[in-house]
Protein backbone atom coordinates (compact mmCIF):
# COMPACT_ATOMS: atom_id res chain seq x y z
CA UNK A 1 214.88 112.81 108.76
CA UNK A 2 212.17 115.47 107.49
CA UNK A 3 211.21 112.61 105.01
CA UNK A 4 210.49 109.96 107.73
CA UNK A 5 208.89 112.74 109.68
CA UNK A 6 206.41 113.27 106.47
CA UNK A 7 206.17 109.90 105.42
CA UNK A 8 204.75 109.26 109.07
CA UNK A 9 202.30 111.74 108.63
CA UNK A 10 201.02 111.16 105.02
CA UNK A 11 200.46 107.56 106.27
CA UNK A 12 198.11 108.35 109.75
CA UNK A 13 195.98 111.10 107.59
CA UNK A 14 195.58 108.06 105.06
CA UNK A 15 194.64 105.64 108.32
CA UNK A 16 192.19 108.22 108.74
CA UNK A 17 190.40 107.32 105.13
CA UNK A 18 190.26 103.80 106.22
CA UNK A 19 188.71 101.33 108.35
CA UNK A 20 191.93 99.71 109.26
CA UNK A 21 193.69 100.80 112.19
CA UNK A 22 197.34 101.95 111.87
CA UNK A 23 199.93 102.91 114.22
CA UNK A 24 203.28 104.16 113.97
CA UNK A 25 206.38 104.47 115.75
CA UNK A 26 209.93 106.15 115.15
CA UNK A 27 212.90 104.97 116.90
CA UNK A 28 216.48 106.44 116.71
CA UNK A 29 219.45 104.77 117.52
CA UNK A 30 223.17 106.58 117.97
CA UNK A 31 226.40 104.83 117.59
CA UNK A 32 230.04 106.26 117.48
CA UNK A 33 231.64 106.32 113.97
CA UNK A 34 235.55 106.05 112.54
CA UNK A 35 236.85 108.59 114.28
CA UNK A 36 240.71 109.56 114.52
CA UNK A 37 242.87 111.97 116.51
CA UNK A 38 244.15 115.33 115.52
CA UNK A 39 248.15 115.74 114.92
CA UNK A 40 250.15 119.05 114.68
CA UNK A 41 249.79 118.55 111.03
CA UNK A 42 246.16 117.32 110.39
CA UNK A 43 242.57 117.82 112.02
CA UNK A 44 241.20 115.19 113.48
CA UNK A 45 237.32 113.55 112.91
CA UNK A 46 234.74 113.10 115.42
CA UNK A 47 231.73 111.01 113.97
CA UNK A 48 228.42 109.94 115.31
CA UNK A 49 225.86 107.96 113.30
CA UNK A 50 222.11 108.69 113.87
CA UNK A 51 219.80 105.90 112.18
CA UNK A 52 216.27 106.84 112.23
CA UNK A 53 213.30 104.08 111.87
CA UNK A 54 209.50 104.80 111.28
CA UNK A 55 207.31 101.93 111.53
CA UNK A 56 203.57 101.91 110.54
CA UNK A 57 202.02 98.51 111.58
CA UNK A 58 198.27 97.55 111.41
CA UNK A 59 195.81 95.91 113.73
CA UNK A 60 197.62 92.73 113.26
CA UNK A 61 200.91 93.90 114.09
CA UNK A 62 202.19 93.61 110.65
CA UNK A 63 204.12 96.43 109.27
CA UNK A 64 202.48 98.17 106.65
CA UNK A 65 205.44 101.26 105.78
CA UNK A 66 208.88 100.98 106.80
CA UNK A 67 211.22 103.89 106.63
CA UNK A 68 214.98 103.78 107.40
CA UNK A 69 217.39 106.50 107.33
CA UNK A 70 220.90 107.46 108.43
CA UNK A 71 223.37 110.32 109.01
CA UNK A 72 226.84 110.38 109.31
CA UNK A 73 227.78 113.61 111.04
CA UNK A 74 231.21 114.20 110.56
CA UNK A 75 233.03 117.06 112.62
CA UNK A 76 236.71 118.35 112.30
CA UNK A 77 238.55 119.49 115.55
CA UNK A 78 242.46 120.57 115.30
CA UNK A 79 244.77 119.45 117.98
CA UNK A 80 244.29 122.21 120.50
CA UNK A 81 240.22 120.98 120.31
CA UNK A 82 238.87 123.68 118.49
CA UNK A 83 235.97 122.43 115.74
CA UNK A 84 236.77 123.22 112.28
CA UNK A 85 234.08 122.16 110.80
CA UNK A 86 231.07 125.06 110.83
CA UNK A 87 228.24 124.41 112.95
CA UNK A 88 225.71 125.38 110.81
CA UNK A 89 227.14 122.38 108.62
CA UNK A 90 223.49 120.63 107.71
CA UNK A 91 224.07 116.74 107.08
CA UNK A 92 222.83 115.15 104.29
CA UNK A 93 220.72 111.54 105.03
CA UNK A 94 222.19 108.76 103.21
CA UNK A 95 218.75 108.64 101.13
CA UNK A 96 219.14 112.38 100.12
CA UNK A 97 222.83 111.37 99.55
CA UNK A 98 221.99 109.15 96.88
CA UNK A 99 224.81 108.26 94.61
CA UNK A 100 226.98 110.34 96.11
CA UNK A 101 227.22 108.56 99.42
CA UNK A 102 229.76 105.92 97.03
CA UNK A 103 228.68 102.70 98.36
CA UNK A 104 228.79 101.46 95.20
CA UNK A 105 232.41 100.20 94.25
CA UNK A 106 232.70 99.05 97.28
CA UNK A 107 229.53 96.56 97.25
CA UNK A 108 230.11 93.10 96.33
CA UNK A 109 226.46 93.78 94.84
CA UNK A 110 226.94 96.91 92.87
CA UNK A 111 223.92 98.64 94.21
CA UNK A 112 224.12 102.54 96.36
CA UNK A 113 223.18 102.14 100.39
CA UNK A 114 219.80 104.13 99.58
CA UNK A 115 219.23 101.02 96.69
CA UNK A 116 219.95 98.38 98.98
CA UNK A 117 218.03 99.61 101.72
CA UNK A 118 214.75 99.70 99.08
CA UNK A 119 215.45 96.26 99.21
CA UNK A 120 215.77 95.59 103.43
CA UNK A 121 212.44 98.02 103.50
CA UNK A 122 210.36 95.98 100.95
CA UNK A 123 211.65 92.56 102.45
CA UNK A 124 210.43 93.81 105.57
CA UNK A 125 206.84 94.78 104.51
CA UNK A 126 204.17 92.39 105.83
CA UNK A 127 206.66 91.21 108.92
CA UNK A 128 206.42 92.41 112.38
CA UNK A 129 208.74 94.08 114.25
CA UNK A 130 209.58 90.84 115.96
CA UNK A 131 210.26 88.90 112.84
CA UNK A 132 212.24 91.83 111.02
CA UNK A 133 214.85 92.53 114.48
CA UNK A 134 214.98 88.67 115.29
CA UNK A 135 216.26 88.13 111.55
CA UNK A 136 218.86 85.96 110.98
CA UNK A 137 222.35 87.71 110.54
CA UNK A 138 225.92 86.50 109.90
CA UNK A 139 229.33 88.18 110.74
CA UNK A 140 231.23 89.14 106.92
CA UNK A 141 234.02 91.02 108.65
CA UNK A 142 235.07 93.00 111.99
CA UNK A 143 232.64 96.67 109.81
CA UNK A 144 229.75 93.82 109.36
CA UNK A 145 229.07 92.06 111.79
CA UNK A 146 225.87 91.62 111.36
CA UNK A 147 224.65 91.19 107.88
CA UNK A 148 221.49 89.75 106.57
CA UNK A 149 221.43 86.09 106.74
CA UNK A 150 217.99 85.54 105.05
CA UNK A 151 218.19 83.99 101.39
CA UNK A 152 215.47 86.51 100.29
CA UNK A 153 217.69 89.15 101.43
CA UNK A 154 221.02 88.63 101.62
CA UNK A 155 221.19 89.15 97.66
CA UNK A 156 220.21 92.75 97.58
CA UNK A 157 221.55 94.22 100.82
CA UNK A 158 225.03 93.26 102.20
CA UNK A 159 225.02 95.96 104.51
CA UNK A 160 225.90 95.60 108.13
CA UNK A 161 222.20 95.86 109.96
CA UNK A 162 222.33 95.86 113.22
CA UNK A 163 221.66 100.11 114.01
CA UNK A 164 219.01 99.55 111.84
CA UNK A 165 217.70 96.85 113.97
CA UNK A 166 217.87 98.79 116.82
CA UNK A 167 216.23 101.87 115.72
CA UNK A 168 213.93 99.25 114.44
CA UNK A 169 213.08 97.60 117.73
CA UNK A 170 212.70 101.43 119.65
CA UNK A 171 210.54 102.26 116.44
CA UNK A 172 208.38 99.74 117.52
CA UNK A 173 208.29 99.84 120.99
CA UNK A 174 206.81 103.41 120.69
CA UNK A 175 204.49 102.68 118.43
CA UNK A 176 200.98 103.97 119.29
């Protein structure tokens, strides 16, 4: 999240140096993850995915730097509700996580999350924020049910999209 958060900034003290007129918004979006119950004989998980979006667009509307990012904060809790899990427990981004998020055996493409959202940030470059959350998507399964259904795109990321669309779209709607 720091890296969105610096990214952002970088970008407006380089609007400065020009005579084109950026803006940028960030957007965050929250959704539940796999969670299960604790037994007498295992902890159970509480998860909650936070995707963050910065979007820098320019007097046309047109993004110009796109920045997507997501944590999976995991928490253990035995049966009696007591958390397990320290809370001074600092979550990794997927980004930071690099290879060792393991996305990659399962994805039909071979390529990491961070890799494959390279490729959803660069395909989204030059589009508005319209264009990029009104993409066309297609259900794979009941985890993705919305992947990208753009032939420029669906290639290189196969990931489900729709958090990302939302942090998206609230990225944009603050952007000032």
């Amino acid at each position: 999240m720091k890296k969105i958060l610096a990214l952002s900034l970088v970008l407006l003290v380089l609007a400065g140096c020009s005579s084109e007129t950026y803006k940028t918004g960030l957007g965050m979006f929250t959704s539940v993850g796999s969670s299960k119950a604790a037994t007498a004989e295992a902890d159970g998980t509480a998860q909650a995915d936070v995707t963050a979006a910065a979007v820098t667009v320019d007097s046309q509307g047109k993004i110009v730097s796109i920045s997507v990012d997501v944590v999976q904060a995991k928490v253990n809790f035995a049966a009696d509700g007591t958390l397990t899990t320290d809370l001074a427990t600092e979550f990794q981004t997927k980004k930071e996580l690099k290879e060792d998020y393991g996305m990659t055996k399962a994805s039909p493409i071979g390529k990491e999350w961070y890799q494959q959202m390279e490729a959803f940030e660069e395909w989204a470059t030059g589009k508005t924020v319209a264009e990029v959350t009104g993409m066309a998507t297609k259900v794979k399964n009941e985890d993705h049910p919305a992947v990208p259904d753009v032939p420029e795109l669906a290639s290189s990321c196969t990931m489900n999209v729709s958090d990302f669309l939302a942090a998206i779209e609230k990225a944009g709607a603050n952007v000032k």
